[in-house]
N, C-alpha and C. Protein backbone atom coordinates (compact mmCIF):
# COMPACT_ATOMS: atom_id res chain seq x y z
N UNK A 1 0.85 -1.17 0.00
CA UNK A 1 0.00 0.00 0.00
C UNK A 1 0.90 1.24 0.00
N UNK A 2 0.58 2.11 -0.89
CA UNK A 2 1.34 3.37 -0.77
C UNK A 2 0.94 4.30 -0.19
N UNK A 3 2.30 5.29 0.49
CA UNK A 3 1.47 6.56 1.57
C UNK A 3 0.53 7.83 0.40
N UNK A 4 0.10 8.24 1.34
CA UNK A 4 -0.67 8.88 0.23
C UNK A 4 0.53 10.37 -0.11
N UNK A 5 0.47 11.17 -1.44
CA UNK A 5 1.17 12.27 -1.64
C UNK A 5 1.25 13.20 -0.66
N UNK A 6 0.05 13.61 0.16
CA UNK A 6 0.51 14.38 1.32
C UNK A 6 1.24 14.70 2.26
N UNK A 7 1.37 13.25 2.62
CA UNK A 7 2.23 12.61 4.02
C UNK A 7 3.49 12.45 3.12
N UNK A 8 3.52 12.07 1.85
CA UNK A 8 5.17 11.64 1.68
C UNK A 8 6.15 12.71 1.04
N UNK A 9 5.31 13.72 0.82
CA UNK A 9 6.32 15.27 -0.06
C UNK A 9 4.68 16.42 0.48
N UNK A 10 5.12 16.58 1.74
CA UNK A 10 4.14 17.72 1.86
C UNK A 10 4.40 19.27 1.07
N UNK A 11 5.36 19.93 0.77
CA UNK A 11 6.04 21.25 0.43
C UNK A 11 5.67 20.59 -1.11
N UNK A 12 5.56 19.96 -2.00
CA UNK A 12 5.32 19.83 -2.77
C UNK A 12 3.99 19.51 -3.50
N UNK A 13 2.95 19.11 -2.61
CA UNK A 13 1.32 18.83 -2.39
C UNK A 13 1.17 20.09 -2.77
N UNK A 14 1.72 20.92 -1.47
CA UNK A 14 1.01 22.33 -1.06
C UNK A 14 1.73 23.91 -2.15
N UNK A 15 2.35 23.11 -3.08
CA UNK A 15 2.78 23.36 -4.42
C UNK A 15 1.60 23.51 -5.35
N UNK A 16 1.55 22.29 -5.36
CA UNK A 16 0.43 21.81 -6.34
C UNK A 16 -0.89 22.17 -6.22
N UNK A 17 -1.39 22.58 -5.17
CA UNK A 17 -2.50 22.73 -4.90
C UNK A 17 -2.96 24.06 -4.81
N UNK A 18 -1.77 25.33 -4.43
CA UNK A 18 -1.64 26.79 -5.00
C UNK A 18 -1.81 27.13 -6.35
N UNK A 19 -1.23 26.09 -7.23
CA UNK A 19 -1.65 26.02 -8.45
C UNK A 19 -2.64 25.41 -9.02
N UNK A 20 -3.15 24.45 -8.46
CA UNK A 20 -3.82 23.62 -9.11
C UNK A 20 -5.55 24.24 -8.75
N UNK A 21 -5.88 24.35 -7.69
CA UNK A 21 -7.09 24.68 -6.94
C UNK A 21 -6.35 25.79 -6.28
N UNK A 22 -6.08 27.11 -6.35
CA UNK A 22 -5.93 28.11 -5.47
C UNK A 22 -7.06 28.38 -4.89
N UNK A 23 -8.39 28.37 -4.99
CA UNK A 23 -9.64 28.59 -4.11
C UNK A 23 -9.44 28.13 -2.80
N UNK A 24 -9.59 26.77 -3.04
CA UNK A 24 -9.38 25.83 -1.75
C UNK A 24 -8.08 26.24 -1.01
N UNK A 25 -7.33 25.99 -1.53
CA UNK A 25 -5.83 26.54 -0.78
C UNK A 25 -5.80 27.62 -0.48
N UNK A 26 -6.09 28.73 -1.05
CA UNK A 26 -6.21 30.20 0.35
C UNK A 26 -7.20 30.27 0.96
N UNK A 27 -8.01 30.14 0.81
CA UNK A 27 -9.25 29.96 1.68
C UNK A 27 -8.68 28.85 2.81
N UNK A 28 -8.19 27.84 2.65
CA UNK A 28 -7.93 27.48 4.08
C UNK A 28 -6.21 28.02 4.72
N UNK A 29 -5.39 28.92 3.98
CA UNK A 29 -4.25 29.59 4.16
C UNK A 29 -5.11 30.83 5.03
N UNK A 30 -6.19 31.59 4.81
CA UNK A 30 -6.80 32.62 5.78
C UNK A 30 -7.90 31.82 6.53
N UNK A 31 -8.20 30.84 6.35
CA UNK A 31 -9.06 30.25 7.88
C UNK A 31 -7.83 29.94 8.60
N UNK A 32 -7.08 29.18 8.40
CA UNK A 32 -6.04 29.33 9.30
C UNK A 32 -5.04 30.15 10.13
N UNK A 33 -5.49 31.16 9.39
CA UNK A 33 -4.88 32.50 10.38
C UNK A 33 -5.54 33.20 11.27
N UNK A 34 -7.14 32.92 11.36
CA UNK A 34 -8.00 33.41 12.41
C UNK A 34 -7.70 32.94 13.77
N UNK A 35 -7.28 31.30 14.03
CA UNK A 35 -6.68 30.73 15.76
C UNK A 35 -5.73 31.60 15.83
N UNK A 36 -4.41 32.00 15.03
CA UNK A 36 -3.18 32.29 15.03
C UNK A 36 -3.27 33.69 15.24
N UNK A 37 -4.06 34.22 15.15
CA UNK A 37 -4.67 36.15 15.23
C UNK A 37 -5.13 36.21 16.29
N UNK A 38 -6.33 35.38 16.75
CA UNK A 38 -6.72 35.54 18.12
C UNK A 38 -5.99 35.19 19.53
N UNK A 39 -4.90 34.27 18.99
CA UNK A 39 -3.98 34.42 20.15
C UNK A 39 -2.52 35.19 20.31
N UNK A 40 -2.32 36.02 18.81
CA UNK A 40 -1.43 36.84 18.99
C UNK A 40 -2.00 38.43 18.78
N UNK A 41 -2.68 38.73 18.71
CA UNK A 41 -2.63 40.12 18.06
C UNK A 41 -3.06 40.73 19.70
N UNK A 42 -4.34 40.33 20.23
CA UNK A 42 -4.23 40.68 21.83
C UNK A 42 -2.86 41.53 22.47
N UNK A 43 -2.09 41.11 22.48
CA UNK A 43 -0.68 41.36 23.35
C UNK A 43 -0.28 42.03 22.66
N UNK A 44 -0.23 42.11 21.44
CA UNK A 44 0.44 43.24 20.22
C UNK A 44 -0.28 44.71 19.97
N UNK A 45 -1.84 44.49 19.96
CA UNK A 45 -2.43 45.48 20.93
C UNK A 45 -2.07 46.43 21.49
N UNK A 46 -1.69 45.57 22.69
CA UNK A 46 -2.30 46.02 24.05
C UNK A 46 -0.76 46.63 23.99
N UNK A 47 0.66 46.17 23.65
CA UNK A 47 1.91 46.72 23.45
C UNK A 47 2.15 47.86 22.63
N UNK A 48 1.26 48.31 21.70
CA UNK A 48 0.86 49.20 20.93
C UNK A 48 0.13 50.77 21.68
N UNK A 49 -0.49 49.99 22.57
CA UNK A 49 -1.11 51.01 23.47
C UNK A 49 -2.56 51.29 23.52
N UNK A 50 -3.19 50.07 23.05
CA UNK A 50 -4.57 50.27 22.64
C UNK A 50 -5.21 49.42 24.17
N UNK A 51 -6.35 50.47 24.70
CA UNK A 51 -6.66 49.29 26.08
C UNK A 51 -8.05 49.27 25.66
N UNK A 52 -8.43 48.27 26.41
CA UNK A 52 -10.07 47.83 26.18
C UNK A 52 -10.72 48.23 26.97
N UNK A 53 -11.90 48.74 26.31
CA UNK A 53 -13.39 50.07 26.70
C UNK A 53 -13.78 49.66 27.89
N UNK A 54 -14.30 50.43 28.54
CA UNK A 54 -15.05 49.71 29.88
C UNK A 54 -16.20 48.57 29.08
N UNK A 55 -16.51 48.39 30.61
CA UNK A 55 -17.67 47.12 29.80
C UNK A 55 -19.22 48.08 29.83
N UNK A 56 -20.05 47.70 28.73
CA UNK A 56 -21.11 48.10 29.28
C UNK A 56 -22.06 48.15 29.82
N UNK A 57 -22.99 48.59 30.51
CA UNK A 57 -23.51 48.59 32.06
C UNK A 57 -24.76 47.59 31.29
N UNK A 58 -25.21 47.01 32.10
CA UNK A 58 -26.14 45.96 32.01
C UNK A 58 -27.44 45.84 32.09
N UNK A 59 -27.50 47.38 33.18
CA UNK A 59 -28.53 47.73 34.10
C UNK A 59 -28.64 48.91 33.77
N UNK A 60 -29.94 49.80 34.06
CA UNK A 60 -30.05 51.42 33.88
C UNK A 60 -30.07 51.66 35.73
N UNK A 61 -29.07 52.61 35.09
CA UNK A 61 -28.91 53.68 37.07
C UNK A 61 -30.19 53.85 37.20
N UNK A 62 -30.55 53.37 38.86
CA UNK A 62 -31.34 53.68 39.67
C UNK A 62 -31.01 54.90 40.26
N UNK A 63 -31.91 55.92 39.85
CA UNK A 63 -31.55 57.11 41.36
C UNK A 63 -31.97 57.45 42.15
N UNK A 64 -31.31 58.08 43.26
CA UNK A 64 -31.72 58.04 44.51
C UNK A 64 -32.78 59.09 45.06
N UNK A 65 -33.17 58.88 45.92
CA UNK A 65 -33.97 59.96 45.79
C UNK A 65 -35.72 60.04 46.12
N UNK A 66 -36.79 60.56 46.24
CA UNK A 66 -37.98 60.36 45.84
C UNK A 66 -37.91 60.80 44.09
N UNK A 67 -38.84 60.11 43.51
CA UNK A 67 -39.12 60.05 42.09
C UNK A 67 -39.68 61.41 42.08
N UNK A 68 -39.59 62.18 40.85
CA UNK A 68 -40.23 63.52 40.64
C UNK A 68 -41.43 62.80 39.90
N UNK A 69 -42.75 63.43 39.75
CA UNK A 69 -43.59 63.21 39.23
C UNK A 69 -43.85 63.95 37.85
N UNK A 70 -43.85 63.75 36.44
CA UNK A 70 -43.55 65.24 35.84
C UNK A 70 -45.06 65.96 35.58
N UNK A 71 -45.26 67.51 35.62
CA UNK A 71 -46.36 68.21 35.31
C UNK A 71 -46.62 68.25 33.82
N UNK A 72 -47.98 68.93 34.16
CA UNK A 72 -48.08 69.50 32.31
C UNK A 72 -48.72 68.70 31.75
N UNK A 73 -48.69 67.24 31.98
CA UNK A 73 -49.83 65.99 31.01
C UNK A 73 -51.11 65.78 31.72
N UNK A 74 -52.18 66.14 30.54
CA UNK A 74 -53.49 65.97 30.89
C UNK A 74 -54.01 64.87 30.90
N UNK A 75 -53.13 63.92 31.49
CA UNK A 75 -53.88 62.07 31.28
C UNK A 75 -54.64 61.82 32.47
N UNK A 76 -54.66 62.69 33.22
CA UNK A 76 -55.04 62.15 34.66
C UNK A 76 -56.78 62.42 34.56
């Protein structure tokens, strides 16, 4: 049984396959750089000088206080 071309001349597959099907082959040359981005660019960032926003609030401020009632509307 023979190995298959991949396993036995990889640099040369991945030759062939830039040429042969370039679709397939960059398309998975930039899916593959999305793991490799999300665990480097963070720190490169943040070394750059860029910091991350506060978070945003979840909740609307309660205030303190008695509630004002507002005038002027004839619904009552």
């Amino acid at each position: 049984m023979s190995t298959p071309q991949f396993w036995s001349t990889p640099l040369r597959y991945i030759r062939w396959a830039a040429h042969e099907k370039p679709a397939i082959f960059f398309s998975l040359v930039i899916g593959s750089m999305g793991p490799v981005a999300l665990v480097t660019l963070p720190p490169i960032r943040r070394a750059l000088g860029d910091v991350d926003p506060e978070p945003i609030p979840l909740s609307y401020p309660v205030p303190k206080g008695p509630r004002s009632i507002p005038k002027g509307f004839d619904d009552e």
